[in-house]
C-alpha atoms as a PDB file:
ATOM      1  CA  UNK A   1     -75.622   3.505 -53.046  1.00  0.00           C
ATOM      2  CA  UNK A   2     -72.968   5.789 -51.817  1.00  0.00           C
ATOM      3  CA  UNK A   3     -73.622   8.522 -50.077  1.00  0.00           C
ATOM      4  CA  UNK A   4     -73.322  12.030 -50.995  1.00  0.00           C
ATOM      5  CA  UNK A   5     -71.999  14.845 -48.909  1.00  0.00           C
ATOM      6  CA  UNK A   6     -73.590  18.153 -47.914  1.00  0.00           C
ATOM      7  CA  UNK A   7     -71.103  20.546 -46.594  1.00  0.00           C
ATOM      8  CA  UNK A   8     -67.853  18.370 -46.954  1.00  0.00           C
ATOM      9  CA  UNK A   9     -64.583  18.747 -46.151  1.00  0.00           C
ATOM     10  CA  UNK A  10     -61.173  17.396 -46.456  1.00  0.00           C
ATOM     11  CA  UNK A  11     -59.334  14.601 -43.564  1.00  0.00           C
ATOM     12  CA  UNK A  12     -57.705  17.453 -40.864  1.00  0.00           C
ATOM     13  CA  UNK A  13     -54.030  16.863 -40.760  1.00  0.00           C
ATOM     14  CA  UNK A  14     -53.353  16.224 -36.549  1.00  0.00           C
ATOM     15  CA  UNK A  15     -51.137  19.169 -35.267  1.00  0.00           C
ATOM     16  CA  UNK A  16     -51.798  21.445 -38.520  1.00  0.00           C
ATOM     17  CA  UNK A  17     -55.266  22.800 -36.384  1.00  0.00           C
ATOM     18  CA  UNK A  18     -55.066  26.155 -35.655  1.00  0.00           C
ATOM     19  CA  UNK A  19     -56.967  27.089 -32.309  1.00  0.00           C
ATOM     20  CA  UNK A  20     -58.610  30.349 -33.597  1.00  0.00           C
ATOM     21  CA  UNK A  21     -60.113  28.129 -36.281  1.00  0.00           C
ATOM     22  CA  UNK A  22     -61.505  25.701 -33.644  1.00  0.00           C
ATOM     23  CA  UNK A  23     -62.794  28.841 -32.004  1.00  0.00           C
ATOM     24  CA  UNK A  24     -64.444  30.428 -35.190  1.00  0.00           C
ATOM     25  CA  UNK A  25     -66.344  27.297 -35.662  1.00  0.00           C
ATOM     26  CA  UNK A  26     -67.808  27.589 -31.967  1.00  0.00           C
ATOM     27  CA  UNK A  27     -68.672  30.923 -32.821  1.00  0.00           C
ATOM     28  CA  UNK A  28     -70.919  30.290 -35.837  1.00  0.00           C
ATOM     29  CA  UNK A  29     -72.699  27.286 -33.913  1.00  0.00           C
ATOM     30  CA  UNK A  30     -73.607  29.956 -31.221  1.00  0.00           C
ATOM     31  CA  UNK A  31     -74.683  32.397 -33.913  1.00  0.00           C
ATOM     32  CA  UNK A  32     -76.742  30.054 -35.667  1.00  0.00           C
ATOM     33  CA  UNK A  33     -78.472  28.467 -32.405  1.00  0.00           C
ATOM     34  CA  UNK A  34     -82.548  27.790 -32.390  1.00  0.00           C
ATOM     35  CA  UNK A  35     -84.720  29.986 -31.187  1.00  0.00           C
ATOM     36  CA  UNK A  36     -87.037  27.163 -29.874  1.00  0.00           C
ATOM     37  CA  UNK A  37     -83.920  24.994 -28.349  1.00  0.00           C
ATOM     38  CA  UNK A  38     -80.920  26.815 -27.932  1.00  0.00           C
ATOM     39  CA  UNK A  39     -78.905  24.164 -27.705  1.00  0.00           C
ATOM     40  CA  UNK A  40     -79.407  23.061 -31.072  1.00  0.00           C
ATOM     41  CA  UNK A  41     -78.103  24.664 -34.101  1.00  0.00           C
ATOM     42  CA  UNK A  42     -78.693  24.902 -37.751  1.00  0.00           C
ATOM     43  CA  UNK A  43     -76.927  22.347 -39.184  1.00  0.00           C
ATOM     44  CA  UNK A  44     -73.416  24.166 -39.598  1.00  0.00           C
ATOM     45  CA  UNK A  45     -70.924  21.995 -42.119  1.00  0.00           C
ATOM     46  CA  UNK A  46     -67.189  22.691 -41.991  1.00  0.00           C
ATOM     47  CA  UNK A  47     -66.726  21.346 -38.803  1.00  0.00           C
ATOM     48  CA  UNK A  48     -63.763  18.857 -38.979  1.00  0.00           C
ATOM     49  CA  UNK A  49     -61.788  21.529 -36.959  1.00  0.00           C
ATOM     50  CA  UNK A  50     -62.877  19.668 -34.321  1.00  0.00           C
ATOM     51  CA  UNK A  51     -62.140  16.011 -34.568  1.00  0.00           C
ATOM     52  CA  UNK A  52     -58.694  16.143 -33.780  1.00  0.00           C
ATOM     53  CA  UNK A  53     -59.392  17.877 -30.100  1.00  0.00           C
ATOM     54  CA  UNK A  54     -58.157  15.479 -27.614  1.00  0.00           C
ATOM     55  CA  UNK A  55     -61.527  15.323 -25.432  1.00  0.00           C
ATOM     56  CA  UNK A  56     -63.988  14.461 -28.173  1.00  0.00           C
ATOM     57  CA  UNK A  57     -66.239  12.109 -26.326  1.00  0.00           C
ATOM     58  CA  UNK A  58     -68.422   9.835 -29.027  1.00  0.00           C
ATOM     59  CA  UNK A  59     -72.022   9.627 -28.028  1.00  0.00           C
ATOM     60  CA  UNK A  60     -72.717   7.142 -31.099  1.00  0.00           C
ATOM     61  CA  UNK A  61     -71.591   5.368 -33.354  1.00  0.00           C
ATOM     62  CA  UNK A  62     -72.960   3.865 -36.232  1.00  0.00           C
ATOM     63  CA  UNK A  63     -72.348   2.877 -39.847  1.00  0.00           C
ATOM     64  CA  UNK A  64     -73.691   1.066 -42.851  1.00  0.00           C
ATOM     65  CA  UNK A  65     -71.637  -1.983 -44.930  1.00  0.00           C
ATOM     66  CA  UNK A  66     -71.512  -1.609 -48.603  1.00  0.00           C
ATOM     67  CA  UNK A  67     -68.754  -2.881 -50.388  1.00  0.00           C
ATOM     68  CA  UNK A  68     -69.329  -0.148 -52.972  1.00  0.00           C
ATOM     69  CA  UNK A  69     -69.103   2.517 -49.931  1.00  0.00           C
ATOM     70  CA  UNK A  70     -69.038   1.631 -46.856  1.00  0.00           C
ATOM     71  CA  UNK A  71     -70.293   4.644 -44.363  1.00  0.00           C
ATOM     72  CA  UNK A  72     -68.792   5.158 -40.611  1.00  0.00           C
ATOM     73  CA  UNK A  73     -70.841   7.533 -38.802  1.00  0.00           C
ATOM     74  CA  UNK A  74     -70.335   9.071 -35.128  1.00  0.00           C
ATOM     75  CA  UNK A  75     -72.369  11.587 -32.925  1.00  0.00           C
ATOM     76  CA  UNK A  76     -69.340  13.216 -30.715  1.00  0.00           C
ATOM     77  CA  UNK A  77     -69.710  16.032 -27.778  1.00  0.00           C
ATOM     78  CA  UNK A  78     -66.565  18.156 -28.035  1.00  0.00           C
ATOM     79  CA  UNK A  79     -65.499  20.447 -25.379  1.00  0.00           C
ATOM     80  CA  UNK A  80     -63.802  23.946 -26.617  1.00  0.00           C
ATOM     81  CA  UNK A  81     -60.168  23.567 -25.903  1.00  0.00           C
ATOM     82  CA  UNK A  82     -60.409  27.243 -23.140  1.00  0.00           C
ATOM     83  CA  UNK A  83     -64.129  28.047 -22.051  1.00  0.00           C
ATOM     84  CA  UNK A  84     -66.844  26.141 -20.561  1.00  0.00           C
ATOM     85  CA  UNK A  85     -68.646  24.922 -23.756  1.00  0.00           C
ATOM     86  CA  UNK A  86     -69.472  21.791 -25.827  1.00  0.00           C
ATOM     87  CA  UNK A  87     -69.893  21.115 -29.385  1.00  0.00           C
ATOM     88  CA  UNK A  88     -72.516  18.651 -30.782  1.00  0.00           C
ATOM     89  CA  UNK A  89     -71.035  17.337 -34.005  1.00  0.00           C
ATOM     90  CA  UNK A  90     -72.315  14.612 -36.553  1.00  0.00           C
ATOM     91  CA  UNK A  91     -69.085  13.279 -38.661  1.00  0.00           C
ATOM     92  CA  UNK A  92     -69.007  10.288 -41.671  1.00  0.00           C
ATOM     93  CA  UNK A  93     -66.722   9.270 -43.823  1.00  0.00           C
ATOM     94  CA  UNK A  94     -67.388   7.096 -46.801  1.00  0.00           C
ATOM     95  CA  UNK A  95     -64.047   6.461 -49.637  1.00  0.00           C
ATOM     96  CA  UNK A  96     -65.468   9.208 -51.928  1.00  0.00           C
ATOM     97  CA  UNK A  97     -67.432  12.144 -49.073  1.00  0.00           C
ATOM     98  CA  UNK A  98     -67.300  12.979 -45.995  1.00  0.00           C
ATOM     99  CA  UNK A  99     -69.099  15.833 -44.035  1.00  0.00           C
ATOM    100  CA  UNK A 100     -68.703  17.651 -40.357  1.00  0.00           C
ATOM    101  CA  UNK A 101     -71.498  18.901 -39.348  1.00  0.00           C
ATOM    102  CA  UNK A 102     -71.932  20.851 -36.110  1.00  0.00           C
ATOM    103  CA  UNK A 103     -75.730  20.738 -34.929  1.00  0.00           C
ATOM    104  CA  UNK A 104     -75.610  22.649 -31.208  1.00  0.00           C
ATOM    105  CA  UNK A 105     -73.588  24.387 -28.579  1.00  0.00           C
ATOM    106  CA  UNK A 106     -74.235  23.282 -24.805  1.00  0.00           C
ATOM    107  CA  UNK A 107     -72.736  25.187 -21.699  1.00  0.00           C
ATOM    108  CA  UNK A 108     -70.441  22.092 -19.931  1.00  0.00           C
ATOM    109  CA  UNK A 109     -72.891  21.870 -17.200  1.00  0.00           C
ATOM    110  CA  UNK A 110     -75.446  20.822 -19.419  1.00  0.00           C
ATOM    111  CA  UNK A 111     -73.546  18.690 -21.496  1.00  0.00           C
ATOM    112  CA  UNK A 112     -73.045  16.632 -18.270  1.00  0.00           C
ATOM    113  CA  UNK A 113     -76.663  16.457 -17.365  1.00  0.00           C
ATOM    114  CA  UNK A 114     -77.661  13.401 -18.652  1.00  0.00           C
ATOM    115  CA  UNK A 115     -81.922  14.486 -18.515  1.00  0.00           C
ATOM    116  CA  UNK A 116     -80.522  17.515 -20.835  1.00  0.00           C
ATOM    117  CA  UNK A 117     -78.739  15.706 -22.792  1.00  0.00           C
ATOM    118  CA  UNK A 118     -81.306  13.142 -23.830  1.00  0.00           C
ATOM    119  CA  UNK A 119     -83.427  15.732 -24.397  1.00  0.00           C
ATOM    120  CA  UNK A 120     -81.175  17.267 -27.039  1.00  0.00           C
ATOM    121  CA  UNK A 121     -80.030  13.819 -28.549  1.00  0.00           C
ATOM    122  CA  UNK A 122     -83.472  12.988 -28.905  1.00  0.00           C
ATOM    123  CA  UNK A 123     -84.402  16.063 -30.347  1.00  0.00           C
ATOM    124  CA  UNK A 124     -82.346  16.143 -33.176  1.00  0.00           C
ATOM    125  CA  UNK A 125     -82.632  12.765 -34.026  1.00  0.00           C
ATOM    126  CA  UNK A 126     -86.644  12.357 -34.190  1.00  0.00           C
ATOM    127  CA  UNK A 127     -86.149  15.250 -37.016  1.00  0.00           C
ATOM    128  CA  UNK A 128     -83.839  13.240 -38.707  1.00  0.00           C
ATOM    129  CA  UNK A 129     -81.429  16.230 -38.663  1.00  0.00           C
ATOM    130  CA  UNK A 130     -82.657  18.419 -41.517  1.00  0.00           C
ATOM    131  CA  UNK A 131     -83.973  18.828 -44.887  1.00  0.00           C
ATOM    132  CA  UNK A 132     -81.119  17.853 -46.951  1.00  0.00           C
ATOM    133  CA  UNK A 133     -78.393  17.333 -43.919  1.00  0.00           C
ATOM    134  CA  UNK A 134     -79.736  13.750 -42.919  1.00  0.00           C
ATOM    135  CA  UNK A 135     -78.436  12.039 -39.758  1.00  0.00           C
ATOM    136  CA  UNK A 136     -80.184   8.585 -41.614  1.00  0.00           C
ATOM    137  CA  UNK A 137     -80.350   7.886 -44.937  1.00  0.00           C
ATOM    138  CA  UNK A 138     -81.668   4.272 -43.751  1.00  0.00           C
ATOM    139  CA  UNK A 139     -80.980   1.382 -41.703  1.00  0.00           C
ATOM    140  CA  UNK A 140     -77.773   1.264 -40.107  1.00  0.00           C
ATOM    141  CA  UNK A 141     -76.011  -2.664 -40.139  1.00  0.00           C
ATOM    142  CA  UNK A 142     -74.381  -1.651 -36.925  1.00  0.00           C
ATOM    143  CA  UNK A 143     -74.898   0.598 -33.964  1.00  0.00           C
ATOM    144  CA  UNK A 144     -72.627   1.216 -31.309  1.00  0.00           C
ATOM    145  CA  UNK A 145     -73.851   2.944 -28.178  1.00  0.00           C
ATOM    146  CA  UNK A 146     -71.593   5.476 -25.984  1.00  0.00           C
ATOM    147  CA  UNK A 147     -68.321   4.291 -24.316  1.00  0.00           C
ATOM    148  CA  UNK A 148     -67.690   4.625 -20.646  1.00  0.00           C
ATOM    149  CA  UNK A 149     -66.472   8.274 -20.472  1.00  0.00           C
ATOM    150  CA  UNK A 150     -67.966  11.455 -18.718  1.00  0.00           C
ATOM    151  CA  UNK A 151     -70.232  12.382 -21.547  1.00  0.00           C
ATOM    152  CA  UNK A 152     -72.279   9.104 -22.651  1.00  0.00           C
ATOM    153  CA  UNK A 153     -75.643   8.101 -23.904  1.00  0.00           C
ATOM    154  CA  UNK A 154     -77.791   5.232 -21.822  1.00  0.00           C
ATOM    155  CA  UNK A 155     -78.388   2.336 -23.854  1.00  0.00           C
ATOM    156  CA  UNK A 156     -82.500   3.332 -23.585  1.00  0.00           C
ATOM    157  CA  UNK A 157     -81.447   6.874 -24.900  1.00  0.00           C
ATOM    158  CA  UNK A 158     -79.535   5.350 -27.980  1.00  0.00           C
ATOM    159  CA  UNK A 159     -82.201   3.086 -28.642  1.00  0.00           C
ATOM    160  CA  UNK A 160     -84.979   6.504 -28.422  1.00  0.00           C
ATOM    161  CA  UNK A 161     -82.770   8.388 -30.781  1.00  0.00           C
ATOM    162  CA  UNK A 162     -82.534   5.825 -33.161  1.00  0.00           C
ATOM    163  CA  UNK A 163     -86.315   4.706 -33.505  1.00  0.00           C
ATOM    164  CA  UNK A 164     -87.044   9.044 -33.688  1.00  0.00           C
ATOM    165  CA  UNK A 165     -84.665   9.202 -37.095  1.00  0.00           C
ATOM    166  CA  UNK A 166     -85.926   6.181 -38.541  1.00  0.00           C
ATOM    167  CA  UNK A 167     -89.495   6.730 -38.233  1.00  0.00           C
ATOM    168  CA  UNK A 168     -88.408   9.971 -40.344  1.00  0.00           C
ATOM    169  CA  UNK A 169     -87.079   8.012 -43.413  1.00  0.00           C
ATOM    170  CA  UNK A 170     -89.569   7.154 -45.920  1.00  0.00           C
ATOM    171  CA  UNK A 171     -88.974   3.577 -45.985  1.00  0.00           C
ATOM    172  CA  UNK A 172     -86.777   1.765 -43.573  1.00  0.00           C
ATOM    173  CA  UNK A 173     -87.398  -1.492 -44.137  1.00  0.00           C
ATOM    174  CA  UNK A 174     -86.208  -3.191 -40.882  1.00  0.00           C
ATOM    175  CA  UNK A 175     -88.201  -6.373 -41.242  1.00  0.00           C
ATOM    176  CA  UNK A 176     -85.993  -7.239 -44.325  1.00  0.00           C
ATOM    177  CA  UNK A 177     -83.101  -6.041 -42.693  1.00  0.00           C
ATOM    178  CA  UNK A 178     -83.601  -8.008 -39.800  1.00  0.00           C
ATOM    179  CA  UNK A 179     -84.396 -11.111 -42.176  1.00  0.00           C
ATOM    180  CA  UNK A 180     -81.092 -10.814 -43.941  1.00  0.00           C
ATOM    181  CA  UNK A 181     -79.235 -10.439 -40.411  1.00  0.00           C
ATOM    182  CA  UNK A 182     -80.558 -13.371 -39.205  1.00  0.00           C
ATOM    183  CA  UNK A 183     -79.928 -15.046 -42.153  1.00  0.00           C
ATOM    184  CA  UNK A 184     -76.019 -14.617 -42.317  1.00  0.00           C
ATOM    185  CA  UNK A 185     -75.277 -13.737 -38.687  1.00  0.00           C
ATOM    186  CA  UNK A 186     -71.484 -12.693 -38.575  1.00  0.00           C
ATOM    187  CA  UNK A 187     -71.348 -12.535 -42.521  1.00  0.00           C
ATOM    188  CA  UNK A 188     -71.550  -9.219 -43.935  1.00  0.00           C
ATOM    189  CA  UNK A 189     -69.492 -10.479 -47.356  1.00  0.00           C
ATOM    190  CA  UNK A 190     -72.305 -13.194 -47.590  1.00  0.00           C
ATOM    191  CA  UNK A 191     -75.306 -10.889 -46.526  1.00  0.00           C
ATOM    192  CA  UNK A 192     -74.389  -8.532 -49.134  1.00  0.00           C
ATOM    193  CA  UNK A 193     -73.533 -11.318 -51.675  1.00  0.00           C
ATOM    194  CA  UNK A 194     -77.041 -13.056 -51.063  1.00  0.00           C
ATOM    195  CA  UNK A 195     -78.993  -9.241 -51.301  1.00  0.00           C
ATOM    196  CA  UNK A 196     -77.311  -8.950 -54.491  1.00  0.00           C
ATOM    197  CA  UNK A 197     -78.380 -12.236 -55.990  1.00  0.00           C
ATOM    198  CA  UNK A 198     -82.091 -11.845 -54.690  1.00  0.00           C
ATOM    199  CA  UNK A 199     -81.810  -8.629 -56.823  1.00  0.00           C
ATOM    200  CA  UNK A 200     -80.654 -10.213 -60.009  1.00  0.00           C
ATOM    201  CA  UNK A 201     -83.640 -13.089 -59.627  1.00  0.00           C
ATOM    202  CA  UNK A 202     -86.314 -10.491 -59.234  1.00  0.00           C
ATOM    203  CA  UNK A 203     -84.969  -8.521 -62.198  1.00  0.00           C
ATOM    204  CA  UNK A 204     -84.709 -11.421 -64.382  1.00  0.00           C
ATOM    205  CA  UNK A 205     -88.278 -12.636 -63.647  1.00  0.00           C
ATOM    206  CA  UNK A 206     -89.809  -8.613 -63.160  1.00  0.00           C
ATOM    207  CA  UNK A 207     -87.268  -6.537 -65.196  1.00  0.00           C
ATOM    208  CA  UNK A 208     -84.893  -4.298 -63.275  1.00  0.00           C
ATOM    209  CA  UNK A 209     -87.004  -1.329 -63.015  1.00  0.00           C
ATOM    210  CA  UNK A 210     -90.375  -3.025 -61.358  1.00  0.00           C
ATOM    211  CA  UNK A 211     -87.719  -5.337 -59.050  1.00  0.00           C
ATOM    212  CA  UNK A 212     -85.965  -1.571 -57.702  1.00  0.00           C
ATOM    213  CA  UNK A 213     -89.444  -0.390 -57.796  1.00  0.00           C
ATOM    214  CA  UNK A 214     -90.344  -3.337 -55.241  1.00  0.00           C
ATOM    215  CA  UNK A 215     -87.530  -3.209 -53.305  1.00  0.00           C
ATOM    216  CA  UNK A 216     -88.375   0.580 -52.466  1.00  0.00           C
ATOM    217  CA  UNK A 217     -91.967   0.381 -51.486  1.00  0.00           C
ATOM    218  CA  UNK A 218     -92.593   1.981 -48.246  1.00  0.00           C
ATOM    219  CA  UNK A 219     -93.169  -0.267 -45.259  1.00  0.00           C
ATOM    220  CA  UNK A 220     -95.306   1.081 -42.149  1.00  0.00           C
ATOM    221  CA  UNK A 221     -93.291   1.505 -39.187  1.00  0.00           C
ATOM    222  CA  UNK A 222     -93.333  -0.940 -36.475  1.00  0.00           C
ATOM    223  CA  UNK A 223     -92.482  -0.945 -33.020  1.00  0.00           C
ATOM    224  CA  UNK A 224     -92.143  -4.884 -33.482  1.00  0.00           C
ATOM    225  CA  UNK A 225     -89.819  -5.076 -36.540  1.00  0.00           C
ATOM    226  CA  UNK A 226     -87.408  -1.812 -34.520  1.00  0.00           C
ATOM    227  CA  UNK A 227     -87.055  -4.317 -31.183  1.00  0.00           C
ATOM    228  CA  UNK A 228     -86.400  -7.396 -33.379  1.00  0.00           C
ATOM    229  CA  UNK A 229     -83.374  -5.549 -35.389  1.00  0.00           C
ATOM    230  CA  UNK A 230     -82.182  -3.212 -32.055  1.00  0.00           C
ATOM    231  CA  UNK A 231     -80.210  -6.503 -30.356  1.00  0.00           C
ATOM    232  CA  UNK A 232     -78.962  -7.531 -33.905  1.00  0.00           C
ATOM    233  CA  UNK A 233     -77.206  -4.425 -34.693  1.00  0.00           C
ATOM    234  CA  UNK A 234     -75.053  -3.499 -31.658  1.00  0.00           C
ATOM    235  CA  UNK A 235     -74.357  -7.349 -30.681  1.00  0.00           C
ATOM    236  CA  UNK A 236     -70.652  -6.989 -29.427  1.00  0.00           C
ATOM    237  CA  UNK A 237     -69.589  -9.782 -31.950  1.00  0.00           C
ATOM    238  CA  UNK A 238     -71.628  -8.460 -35.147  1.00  0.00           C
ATOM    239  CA  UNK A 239     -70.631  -4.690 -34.845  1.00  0.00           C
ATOM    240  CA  UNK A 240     -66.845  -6.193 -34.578  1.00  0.00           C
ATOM    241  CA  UNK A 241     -67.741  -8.146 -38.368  1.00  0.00           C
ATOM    242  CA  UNK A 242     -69.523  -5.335 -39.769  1.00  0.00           C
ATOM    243  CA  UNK A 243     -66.694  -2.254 -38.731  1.00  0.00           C
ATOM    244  CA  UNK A 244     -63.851  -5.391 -39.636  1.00  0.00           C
ATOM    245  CA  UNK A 245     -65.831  -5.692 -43.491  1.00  0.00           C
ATOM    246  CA  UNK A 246     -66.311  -1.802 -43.805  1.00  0.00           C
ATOM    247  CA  UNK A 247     -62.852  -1.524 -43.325  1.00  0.00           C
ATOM    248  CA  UNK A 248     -61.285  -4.433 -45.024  1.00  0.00           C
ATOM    249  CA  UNK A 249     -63.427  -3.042 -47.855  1.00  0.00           C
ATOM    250  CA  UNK A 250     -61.980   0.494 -48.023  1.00  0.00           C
ATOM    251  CA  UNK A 251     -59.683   0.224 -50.670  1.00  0.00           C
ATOM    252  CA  UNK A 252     -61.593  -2.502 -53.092  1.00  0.00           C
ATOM    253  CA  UNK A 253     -64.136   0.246 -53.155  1.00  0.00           C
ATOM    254  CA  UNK A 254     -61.767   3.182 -54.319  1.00  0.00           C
ATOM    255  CA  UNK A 255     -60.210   0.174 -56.779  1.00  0.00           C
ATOM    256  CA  UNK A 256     -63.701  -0.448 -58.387  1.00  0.00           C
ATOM    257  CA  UNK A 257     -64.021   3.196 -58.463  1.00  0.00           C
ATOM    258  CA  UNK A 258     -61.141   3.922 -60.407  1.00  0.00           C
ATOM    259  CA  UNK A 259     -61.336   6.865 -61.709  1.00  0.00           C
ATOM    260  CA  UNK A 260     -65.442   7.761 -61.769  1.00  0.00           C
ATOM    261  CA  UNK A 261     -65.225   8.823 -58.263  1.00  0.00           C
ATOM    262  CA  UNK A 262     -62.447  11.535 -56.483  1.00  0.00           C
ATOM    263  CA  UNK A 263     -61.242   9.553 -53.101  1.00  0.00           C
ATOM    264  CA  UNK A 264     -61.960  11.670 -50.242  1.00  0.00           C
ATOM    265  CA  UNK A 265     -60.695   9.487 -47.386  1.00  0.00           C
ATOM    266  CA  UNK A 266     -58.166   6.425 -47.741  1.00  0.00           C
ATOM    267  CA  UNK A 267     -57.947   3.571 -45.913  1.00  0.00           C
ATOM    268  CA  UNK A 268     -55.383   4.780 -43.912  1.00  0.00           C
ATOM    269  CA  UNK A 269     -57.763   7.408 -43.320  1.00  0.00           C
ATOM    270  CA  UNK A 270     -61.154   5.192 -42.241  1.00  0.00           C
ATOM    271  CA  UNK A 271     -58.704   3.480 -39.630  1.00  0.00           C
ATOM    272  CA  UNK A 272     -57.509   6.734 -38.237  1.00  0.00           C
ATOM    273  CA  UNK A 273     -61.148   7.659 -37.831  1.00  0.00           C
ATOM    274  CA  UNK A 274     -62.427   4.710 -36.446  1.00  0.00           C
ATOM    275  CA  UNK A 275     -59.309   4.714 -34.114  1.00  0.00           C
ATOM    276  CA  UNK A 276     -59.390   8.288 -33.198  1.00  0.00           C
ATOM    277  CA  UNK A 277     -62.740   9.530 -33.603  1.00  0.00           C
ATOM    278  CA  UNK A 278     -65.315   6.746 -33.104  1.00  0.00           C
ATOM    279  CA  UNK A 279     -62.738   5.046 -30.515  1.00  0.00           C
ATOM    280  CA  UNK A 280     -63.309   1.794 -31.590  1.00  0.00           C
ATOM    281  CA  UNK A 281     -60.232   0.345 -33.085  1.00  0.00           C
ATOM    282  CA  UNK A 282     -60.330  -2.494 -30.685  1.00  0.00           C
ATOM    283  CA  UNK A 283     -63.239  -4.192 -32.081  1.00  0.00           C
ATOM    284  CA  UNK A 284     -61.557  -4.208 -35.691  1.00  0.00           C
ATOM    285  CA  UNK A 285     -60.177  -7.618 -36.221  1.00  0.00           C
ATOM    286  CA  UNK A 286     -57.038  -6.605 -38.961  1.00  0.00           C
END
């Protein structure tokens, strides 16, 4: 299923960003800060202002594969270009939406605290974001924690936030996700491919409304299930296959497409945001 954007806005064109812009969009995530965590801010779309800003500092990085769609997603602090303050910003990018949300303002020092800014990461995620401006819409195939840089997430912090947002969507289903991992370790094309056939067997033998209807039943969280599929989405080697597929599946998407679906973001696009914005062009192999 491909996701839909709240709030979305167009790819910024690099050296077209004009700095009272930048500094308009700080302004309304001050304004719209939370009473109860000030730090935090109503979710505030229209942010892609700030992607281009050379000290954008990913926190995490995640992303789902789907030939159909495949969805990058990244968590970035972002310090304002002239004052002492730091944007909290959730950005993805699928071949037909995208959305820029900004979700907080922190004063520098605090953005460098790494107590504080667990407490924030944590915070948002275990809410999921908010009603209708999701951070999760399920599983993620891959998660990639924070690269070395001044403002990073410990792995144990990544691993809180995630656990918070999934326990927040209705059915997450990470012993099946886990199984079909396992199953085709290094394979996304197969994994996919193998989902896809287990579909059209339960639909032949159910009917296709009873086998969706199965597929969708809500599974009780478990602790168990969340550390057997943590180490099998951010191995090194499988986030490499998964970001390589998403990729190498950009414009086979927009193909089958045609024209049912406005393209938001190209491929040339996805690798200019996974190259610039999730800093992780290195683990691409193409």
């Amino acid at each position: 299923m491909t996701r839909k954007a709240k709030g979305s806005s167009s790819t910024p064109q690099r050296g077209s960003r004009d700095l009272a812009d930048v500094r308009r969009i700080y302004e309304r995530l001050r304004s719209r800060s939370l009473p109860e965590f000030p730090f935090l801010a109503l979710p505030t779309p229209g942010c892609a202002g700030l992607l281009g800003l050379p000290d954008l500092a990913p926190l995490l990085r995640w992303g789902i594969f789907n030939p159909g769609g495949p969805t990058l997603d990244v968590l970035a602090l972002v310090p304002h270009p002239d004052s002492a303050q730091v944007a909290l910003l959730h950005s993805w990018i699928n071949p037909f939406a995208r959305s820029d949300v900004g979700w907080g303002l922190l004063p520098a020092d605090a953005a460098s605290d790494p107590e504080i800014l667990s407490l924030v990461v944590i915070f948002l995620f275990a809410r999921n974001g908010a009603r209708g401006t999701r951070l999760l819409e399920g599983p993620p195939t891959f998660v990639l924690p924070s690269p070395a840089a001044k403002y990073r997430l410990e792995d144990g912090v990544a691993r809180a936030a995630l656990s918070g947002a999934l326990q927040a969507v209705a059915s997450p289903s990470l012993a099946a996700s886990c199984d079909e991992l396992e199953a085709h370790p290094l394979d996304p094309w197969e994994r996919v491919l193998s989902g896809m056939k287990t579909i059209v067997a339960m639909a032949t033998e159910l009917g296709l409304d009873s086998a969706l209807d199965s597929l969708e039943e809500d599974e009780p969280w478990s602790d168990a299930a969340f550390d057997r599929w943590w180490p099998l989405v951010t191995d090194p080697h499988h986030v490499s296959a998964e970001l390589t597929a998403c990729l190498g599946s950009w414009s086979g998407a927009i193909r089958q497409a045609g024209s049912m679906l406005d393209v938001v973001v190209d491929a040339l696009a996805a690798i200019e945001f996974v190259d610039q914005v999730m800093r992780a062009r290195r683990l691409v192999m193409l």
